[in-house]
Structure formats: structure tokens, C-alpha cells
Protein backbone atom coordinates (compact mmCIF):
# COMPACT_ATOMS: atom_id res chain seq x y z
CA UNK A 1 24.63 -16.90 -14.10
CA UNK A 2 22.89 -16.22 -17.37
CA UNK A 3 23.48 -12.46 -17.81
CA UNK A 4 20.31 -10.29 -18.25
CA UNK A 5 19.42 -7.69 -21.01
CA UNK A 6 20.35 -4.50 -19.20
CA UNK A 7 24.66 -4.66 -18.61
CA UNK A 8 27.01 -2.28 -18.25
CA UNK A 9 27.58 -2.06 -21.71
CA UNK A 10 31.26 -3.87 -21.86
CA UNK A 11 31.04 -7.02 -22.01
CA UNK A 12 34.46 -8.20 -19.94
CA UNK A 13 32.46 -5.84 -17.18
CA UNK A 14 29.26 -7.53 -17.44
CA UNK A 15 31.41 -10.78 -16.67
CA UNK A 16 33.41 -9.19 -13.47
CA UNK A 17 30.27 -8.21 -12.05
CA UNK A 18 28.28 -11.83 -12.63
CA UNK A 19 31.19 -12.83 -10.46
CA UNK A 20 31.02 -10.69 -8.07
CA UNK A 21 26.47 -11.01 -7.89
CA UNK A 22 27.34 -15.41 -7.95
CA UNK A 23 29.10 -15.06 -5.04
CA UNK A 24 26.20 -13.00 -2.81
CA UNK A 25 23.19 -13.18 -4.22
CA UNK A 26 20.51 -15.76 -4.03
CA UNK A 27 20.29 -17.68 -7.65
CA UNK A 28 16.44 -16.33 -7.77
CA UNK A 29 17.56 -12.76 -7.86
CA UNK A 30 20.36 -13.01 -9.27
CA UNK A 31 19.53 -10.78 -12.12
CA UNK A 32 18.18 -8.46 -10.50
CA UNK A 33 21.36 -7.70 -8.33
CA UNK A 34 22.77 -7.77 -11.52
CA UNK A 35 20.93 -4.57 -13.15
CA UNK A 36 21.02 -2.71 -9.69
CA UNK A 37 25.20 -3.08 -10.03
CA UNK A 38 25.28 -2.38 -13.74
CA UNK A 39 22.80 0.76 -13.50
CA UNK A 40 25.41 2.26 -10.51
CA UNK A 41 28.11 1.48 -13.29
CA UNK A 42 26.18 3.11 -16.22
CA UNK A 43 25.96 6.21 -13.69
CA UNK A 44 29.24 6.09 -13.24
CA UNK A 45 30.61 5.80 -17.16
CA UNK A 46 27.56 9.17 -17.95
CA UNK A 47 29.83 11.07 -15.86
CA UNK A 48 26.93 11.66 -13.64
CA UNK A 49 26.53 15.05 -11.95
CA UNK A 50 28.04 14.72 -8.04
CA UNK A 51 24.13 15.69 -6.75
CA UNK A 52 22.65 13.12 -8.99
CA UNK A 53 24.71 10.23 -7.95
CA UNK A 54 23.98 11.50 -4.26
CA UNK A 55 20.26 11.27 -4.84
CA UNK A 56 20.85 7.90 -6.60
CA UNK A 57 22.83 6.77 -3.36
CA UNK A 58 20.51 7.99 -0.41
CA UNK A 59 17.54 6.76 -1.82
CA UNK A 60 19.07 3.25 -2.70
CA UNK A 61 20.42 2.91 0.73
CA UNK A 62 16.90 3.93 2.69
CA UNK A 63 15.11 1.57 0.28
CA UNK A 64 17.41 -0.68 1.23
CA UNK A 65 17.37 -0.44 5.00
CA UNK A 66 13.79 -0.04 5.06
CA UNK A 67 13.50 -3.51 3.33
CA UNK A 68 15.33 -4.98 5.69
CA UNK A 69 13.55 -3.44 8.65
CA UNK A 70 10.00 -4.37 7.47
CA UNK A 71 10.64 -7.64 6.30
CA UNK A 72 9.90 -9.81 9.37
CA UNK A 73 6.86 -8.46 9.89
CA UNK A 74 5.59 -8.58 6.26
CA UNK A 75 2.84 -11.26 7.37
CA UNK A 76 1.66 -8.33 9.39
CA UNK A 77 -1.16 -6.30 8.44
CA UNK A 78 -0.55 -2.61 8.59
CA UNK A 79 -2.71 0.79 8.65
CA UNK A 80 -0.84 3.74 7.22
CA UNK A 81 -2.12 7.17 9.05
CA UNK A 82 -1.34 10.52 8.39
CA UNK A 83 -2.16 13.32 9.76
CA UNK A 84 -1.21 16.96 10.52
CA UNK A 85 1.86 17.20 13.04
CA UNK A 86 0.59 20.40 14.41
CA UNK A 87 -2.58 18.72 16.36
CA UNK A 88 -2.23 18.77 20.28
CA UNK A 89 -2.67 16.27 22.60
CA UNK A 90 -5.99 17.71 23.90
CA UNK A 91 -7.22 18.06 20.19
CA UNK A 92 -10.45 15.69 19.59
CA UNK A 93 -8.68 14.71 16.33
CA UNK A 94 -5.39 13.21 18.40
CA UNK A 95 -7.85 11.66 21.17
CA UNK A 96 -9.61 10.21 17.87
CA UNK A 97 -6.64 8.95 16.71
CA UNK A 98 -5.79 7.44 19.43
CA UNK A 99 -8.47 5.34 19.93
CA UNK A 100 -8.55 4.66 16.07
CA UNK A 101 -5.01 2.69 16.63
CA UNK A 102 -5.99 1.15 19.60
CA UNK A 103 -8.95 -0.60 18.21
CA UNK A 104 -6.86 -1.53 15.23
CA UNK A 105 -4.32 -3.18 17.14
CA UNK A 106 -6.41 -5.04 19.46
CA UNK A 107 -7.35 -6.60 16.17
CA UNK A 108 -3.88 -7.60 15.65
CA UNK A 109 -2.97 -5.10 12.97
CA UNK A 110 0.27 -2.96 13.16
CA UNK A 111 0.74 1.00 12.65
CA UNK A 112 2.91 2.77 10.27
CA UNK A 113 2.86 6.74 10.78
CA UNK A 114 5.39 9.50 10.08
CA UNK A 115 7.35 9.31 13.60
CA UNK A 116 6.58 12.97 14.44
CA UNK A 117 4.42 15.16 16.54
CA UNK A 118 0.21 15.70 16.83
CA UNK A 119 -1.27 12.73 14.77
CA UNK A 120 1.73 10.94 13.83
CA UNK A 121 2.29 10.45 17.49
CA UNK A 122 -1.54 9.80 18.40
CA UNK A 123 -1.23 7.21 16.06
CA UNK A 124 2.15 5.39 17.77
CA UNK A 125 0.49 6.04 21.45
CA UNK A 126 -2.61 4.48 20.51
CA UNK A 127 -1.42 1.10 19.15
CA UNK A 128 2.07 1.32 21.46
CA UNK A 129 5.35 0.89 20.60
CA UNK A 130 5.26 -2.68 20.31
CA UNK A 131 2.81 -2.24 17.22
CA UNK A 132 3.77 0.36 15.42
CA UNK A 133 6.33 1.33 12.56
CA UNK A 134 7.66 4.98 12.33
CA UNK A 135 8.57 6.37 8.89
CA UNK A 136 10.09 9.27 9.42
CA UNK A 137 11.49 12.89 7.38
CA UNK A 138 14.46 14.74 8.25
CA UNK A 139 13.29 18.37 8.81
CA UNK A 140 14.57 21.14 10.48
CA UNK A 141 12.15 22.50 12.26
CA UNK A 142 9.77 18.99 13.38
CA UNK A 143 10.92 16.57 16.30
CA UNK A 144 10.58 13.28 16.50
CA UNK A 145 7.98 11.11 18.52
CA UNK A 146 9.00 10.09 22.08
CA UNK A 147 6.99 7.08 21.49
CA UNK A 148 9.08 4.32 20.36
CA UNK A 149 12.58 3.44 22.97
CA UNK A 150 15.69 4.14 21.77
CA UNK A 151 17.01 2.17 19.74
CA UNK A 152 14.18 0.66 18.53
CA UNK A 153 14.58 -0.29 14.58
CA UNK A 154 11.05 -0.03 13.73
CA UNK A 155 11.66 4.03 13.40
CA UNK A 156 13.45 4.91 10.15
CA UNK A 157 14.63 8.11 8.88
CA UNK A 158 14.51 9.14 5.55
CA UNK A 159 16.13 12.21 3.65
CA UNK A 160 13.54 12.60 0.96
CA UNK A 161 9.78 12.42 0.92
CA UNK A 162 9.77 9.99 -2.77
CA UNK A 163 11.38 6.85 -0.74
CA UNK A 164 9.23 7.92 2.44
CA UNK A 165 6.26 7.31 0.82
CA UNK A 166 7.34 4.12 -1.00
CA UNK A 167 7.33 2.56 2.40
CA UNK A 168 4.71 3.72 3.01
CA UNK A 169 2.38 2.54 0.11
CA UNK A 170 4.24 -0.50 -0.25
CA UNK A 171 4.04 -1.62 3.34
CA UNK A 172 0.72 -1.01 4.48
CA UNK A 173 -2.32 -2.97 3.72
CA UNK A 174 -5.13 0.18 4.26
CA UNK A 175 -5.09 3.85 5.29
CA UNK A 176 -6.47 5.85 7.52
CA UNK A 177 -6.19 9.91 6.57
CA UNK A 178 -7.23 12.82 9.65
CA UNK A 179 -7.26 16.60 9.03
CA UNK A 180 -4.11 17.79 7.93
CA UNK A 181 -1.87 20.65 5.67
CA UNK A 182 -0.51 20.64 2.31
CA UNK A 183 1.35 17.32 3.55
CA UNK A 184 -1.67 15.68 4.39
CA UNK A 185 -3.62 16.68 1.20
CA UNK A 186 -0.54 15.58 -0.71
CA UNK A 187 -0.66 11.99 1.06
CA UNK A 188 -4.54 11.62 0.14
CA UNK A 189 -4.42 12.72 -3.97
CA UNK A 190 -1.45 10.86 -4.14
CA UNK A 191 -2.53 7.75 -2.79
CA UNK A 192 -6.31 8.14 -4.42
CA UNK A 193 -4.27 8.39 -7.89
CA UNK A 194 -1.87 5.48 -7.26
CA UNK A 195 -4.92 2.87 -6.45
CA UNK A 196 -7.01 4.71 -9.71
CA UNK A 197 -4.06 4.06 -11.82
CA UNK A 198 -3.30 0.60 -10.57
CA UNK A 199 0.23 1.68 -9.45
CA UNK A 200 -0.54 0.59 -5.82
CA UNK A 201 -2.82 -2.45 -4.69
CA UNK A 202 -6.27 -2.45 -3.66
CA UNK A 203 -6.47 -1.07 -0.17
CA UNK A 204 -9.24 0.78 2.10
CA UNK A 205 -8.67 4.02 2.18
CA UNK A 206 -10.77 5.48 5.28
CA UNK A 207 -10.93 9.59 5.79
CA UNK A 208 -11.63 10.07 9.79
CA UNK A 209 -12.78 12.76 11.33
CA UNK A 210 -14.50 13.92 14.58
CA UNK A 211 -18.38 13.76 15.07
CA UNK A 212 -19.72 17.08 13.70
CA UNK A 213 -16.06 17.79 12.02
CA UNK A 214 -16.19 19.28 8.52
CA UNK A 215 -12.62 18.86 7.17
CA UNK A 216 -13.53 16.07 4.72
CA UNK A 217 -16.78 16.76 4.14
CA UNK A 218 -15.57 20.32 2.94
CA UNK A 219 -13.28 18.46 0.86
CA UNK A 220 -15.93 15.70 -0.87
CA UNK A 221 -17.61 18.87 -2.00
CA UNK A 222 -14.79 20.32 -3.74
CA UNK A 223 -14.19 16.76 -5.19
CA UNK A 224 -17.85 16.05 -6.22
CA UNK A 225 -18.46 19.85 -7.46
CA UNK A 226 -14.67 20.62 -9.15
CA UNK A 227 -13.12 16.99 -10.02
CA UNK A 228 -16.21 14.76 -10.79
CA UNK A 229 -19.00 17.36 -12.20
CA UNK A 230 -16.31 18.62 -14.40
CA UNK A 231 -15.23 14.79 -15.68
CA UNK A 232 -11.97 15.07 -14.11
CA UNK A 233 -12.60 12.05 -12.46
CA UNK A 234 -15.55 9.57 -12.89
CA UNK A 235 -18.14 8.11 -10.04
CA UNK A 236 -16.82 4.81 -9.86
CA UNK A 237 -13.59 6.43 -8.19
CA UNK A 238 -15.06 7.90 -5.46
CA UNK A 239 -15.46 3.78 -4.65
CA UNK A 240 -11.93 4.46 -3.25
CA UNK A 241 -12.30 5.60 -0.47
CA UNK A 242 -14.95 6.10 2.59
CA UNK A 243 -15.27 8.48 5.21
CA UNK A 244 -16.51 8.12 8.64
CA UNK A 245 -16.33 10.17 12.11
CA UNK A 246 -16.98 6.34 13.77
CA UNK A 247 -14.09 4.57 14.69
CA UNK A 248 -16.41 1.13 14.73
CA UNK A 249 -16.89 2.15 11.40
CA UNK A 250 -13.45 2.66 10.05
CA UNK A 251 -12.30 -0.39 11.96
CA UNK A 252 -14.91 -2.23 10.18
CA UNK A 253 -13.94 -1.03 6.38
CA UNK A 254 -10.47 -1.57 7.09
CA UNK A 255 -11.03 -5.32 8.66
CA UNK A 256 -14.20 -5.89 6.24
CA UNK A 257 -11.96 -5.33 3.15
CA UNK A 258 -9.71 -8.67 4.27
CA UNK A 259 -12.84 -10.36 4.99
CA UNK A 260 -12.58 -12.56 1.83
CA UNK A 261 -10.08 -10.73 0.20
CA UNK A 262 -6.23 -11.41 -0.20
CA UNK A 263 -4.41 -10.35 -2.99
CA UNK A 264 -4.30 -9.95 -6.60
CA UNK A 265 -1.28 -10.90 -8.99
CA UNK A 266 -0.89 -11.01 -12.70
CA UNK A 267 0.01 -14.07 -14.14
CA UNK A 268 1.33 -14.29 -18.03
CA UNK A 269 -1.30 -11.49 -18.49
CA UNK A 270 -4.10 -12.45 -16.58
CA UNK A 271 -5.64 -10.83 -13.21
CA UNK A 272 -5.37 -13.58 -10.38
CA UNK A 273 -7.97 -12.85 -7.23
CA UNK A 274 -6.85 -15.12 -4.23
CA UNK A 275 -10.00 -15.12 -1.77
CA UNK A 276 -10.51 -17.33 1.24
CA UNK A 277 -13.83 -18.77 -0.21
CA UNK A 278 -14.92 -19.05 -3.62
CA UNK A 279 -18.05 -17.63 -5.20
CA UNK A 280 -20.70 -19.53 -5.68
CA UNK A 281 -21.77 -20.51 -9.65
CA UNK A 282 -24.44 -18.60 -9.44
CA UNK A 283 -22.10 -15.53 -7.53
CA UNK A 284 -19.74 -15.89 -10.05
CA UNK A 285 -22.31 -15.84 -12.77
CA UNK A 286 -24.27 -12.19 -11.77
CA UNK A 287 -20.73 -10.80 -11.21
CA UNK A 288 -19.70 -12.17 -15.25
CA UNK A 289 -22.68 -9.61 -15.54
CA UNK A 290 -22.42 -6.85 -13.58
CA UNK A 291 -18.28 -6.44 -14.08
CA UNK A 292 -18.34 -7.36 -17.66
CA UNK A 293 -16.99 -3.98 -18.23
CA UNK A 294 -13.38 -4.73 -17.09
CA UNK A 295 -13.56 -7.87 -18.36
CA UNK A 296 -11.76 -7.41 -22.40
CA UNK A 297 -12.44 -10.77 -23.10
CA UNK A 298 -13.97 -14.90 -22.49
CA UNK A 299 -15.56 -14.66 -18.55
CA UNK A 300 -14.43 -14.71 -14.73
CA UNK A 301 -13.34 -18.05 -13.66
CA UNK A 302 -12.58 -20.06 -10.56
CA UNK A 303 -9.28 -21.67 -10.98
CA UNK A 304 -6.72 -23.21 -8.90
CA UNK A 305 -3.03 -22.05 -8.39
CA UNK A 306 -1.74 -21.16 -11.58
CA UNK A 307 2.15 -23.29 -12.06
CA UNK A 308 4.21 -20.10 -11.49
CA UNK A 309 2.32 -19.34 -8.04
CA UNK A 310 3.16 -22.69 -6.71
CA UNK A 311 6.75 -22.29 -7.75
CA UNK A 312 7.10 -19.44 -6.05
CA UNK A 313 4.66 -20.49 -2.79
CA UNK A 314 2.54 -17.66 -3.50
CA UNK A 315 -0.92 -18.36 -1.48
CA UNK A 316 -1.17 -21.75 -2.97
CA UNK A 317 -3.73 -22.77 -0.64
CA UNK A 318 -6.35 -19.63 -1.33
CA UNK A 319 -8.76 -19.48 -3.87
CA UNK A 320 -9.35 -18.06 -7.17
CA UNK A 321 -11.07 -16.31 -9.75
CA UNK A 322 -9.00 -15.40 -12.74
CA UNK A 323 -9.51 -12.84 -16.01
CA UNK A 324 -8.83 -11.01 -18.22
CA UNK A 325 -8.55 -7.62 -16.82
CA UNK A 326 -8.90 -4.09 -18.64
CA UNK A 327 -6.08 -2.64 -16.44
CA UNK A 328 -7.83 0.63 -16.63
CA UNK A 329 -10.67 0.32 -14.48
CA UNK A 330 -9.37 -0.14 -10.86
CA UNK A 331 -12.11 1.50 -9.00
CA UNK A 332 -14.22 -1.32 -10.57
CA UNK A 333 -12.18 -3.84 -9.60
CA UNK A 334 -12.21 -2.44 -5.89
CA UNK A 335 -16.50 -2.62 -6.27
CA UNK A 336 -15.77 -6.45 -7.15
CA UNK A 337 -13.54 -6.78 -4.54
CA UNK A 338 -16.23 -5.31 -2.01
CA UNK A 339 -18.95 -7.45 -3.75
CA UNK A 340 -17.10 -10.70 -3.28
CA UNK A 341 -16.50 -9.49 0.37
CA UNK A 342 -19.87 -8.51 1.07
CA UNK A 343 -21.02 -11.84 0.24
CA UNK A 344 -18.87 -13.50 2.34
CA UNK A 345 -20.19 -10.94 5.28
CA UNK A 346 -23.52 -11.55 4.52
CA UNK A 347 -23.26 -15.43 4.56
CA UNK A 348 -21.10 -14.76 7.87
CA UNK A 349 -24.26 -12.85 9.27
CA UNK A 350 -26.46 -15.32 8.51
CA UNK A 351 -24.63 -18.46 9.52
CA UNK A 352 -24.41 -16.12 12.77
């Protein structure tokens, strides 16, 4: 194999482990087998501290296993929800999230929650078993859900929160946030900054509640009145999220945000949209107008399948509209993303 920039730093090493990574890895990834090995063998020649190199372990093997465990079911769509733990079972907000997964997963989406108690377990009873992931944190004091059989290798148990929610912003394809504590609060600024930043992909992001409940709309008024009066964030982000007490509602952002919508990748620089239909000339043309602001330079384009997305069999048979991308403004990009899906409702509606 053709060694890659990061080694070990010896040179006969680098060579002992490329034999070793030839004999188990697959010639695509290669490399980066390669750098996983060498950066375990860097930790080892810093004379790492014993605690370090057991973070560096833990989290490396839960990645790992977590990998493994979602993998055949990455064609899945899945609804992250969170939630507080301490909500009963004769709490409106757990009946509410029951029903919430149920409707979800009679339209063939999957659940991912945090495998404990009050809405984590809502969650898992409402879309069963069968449909539903469990991401759970080793603490003391919290059981797990009864939900899932025993056995069952869709529940996973992590050590520390940091690879926890990796899985759980990597893996699912929209969330869904009810009343909760600090955890809860930590889940939903976390997340909201990881799609403004562009450090997650686009995804709805749906705050539930109950009919008359006043959790999050106690909590858009701090945002409006302390974060976006004050500049600390701007309009457009509050385009990241929507809340709702209506499950119809939140079934329909979730489900409505796929409508046309796949995926985005860059490609040698450029921001690649894969939708199921095209936009118009005309479409395409207003929206050259109306998102010119993330746009740094020529226009939005429909093109086909760039070369490196059929080598790798990456939605080759989607379409595609292709720029230039200012990589700052991600709330914009998730307005285009709702205006290319709102067109495709509309037309939907009307061919109806």
C-alpha cells in the first residue's frame, strides 16, 4: 500500500504496520486503518498518561461497535428523541411521545433514544422494539429500558456522553426534542450549533410538546429576547428548527424534509444537492436570486453525477444542483432545502 502522510514517525514501523493493515483491511481504506494504527503508536512513543490512553481506548472501541451495530440498517431513516428520564408513564409528555414514535414508524422510519426511563422509554414503546435503536449511558443511579429483549444488539452502552452523542448525530436523519433537564437542554444547543456550523447535516429538528404546554415556548422567548435581540445569533437560524404540540405536524416536518431532499456532499470544493426531481429553469432561476447570498461565486446548476460519486456509487441515479457554497451560511442552505421541497409538495398537491 502507498503509505499516507501521518506514520508513526519511523519509517521501518510505518512498513511493519502497512503489513499488518494489507493483510485486513479493504484496499479503499487502507489508509485510513493505517493512521488509526499509527496514532495508537504515536500515543504509545508520548508516553501517554495511563487515563488518557484509557479514554483513547473506550471511546475507539464504542465507536467501533456502534459502527458495526448500525450499519445494516444505514438505508434506514431514523428520528433521534430525547427527552427527560424522569417523566412517568401517566405524564401527557410520555403518552405524547408515544404516539409521536408510533406514527413515525408506521411511516417506516426507525427510533434512536437514550435506552432509559420516562421519554427515552416512551419513545422505544411507541415505535416497538423491532424499530428502535437504544443509545445508552452508564450511570449510577438511571436503569435501563425494559423495552428491547435481551440480547437484543440494537441497545448499546456507552461510558462517556462525547461518543454517545456521535451516534447519535451521525445516525439519525431528524430529531425530535420533549421537555427535559440540563441533559435535554444540552442535546438541543448542541445539536442547533452543530447544523449552524455545518458540523452535522441538514436535518429537521422538531421541539414537541403537549397542547397548552409552555416548556418551549418559555424557551423561544429566552432565545428570541437573550440570543437573537442581542446578535448572538441571527434570524435565519431560528430556520433550524420548528416547534409543534401536533404530532401530524411533527410527522409532517420530519417526512416533508425528505420529500425532495437527499443529501448533500462536497465534491473537489463544490456543494452537491442530490434531490429526487430537479428544479425547473425557471425554479432554479428565482432561487440563483433569492440564495445568491451563499452562493461566493458563477450560479446554481443542475448537473449530473459528478466522476468521483459514480466511483464510489454515491446516489448516482438522483439529481442535482451544484455550487459554490459559502460554508458559513447553513441555516440558508436549510431555507433552500425547504424551498426546493416545498415545491415539490406543492406540485404533489396539485397533481393530487
Amino acid at each position: 500500500m502507498r503509505l499516507p502522510r501521518y506514520r508513526t514517525g519511523d519509517p521501518e514501523l510505518d512498513l511493519q504496520v502497512a503489513a499488518v493493515v494489507e493483510q485486513v483491511a479493504d484496499p479503499a481504506n487502507a489508509d485510513q486503518v493505517f493512521e488509526i494504527v499509527a496514532a495508537a503508536l504515536r500515543l504509545a512513543r508520548d508516553n501517554a498518561d495511563r487515563g488518557d490512553l484509557k479514554i483513547a481506548n473506550a471511546a475507539l472501541k464504542e465507536m467501533r461497535h456502534a459502527f458495526s451495530v448500525f450499519a445494516p440498517y444505514r438505508s434506514a431513516r431514523k428520528v433521534a428523541i430525547f427527552g427527560s428520564a424522569r417523566t412517568q408513564p401517566d405524564d401527557p409528555l410520555y403518552v405524547q411521545t408515544r404516539k409521536l414514535a408510533a406514527a413515525i414508524a408506521a411511516r417506516d422510519w426507525m427510533v434512536v433514544t437514550g435506552a432509559g426511563p420516562g421519554i427515552m422509554e416512551a419513545g422505544i414503546e411507541g415505535a416497538g422494539p423491532d424499530q428502535a435503536f437504544g443509545v445508552s449511558i452508564k450511570l449510577p443511579f438511571e436503569a435501563a429500558t425494559t423495552q428491547f429483549f435481551v440480547g437484543d444488539p440494537k441497545l448499546m452502552n456507552f461510558r462517556y456522553f462525547f461518543t454517545r452523542k456521535l451516534e447519535f448525530v451521525k445516525e439519525s436523519d431528524a430529531f425530535v426534542l420533549l421537555p427535559g433537564g440540563y441533559g435535554t437542554l444540552d442535546e438541543a444547543f448542541e445539536l442547533l450549533t452543530l447544523l449552524q456550523t455545518g458540523k452535522a447535516q441538514p436535518a429537521p429538528v422538531v421541539l414537541l410538546d403537549t397542547p397548552g404546554g409552555t416548556y418551549w415556548k418559555a424557551w423561544q422567548e429566552f432565545v428570541a429576547d437573550e440570543l437573537l435581540k442581542t446578535g448572538y445569533i441571527s434570524d435565519h437560524d431560528l430556520a433550524l428548527l420548528c416547534s409543534t404540540d401536533d404530532i401530524d405536524a411533527a410527522v409532517n416536518e420530519i417526512v416533508g424534509f425528505y420529500a425532495n431532499y437527499d443529501s448533500i456532499r462536497f465534491v473537489d470544493g463544490r456543494l452537491v444537492v442530490r434531490l429526487r426531481q430537479a428544479p425547473s429553469a425557471d425554479t432554479l432561476a428565482a432561487l440563483n436570486v433569492e440564495f445568491a447570498d451563499i452562493v461566493v461565486r458563477g450560479e446554481m446548476e443542475r448537473i449530473e453525477a459528478t466522476d468521483t460519486e459514480v466511483a464510489d456509487g454515491d446516489r448516482v441515479d438522483l439529481a442535482r444542483v451544484a455550487f459554490w457554497f459559502d460554508r458559513r451560511g447553513w441555516a440558508r442552505l436549510r431555507m433552500l432545502i425547504d424551498r426546493l421541497n416545498r415545491r415539490t409538495l406543492d406540485r404533489v398537491a396539485l397533481n393530487g
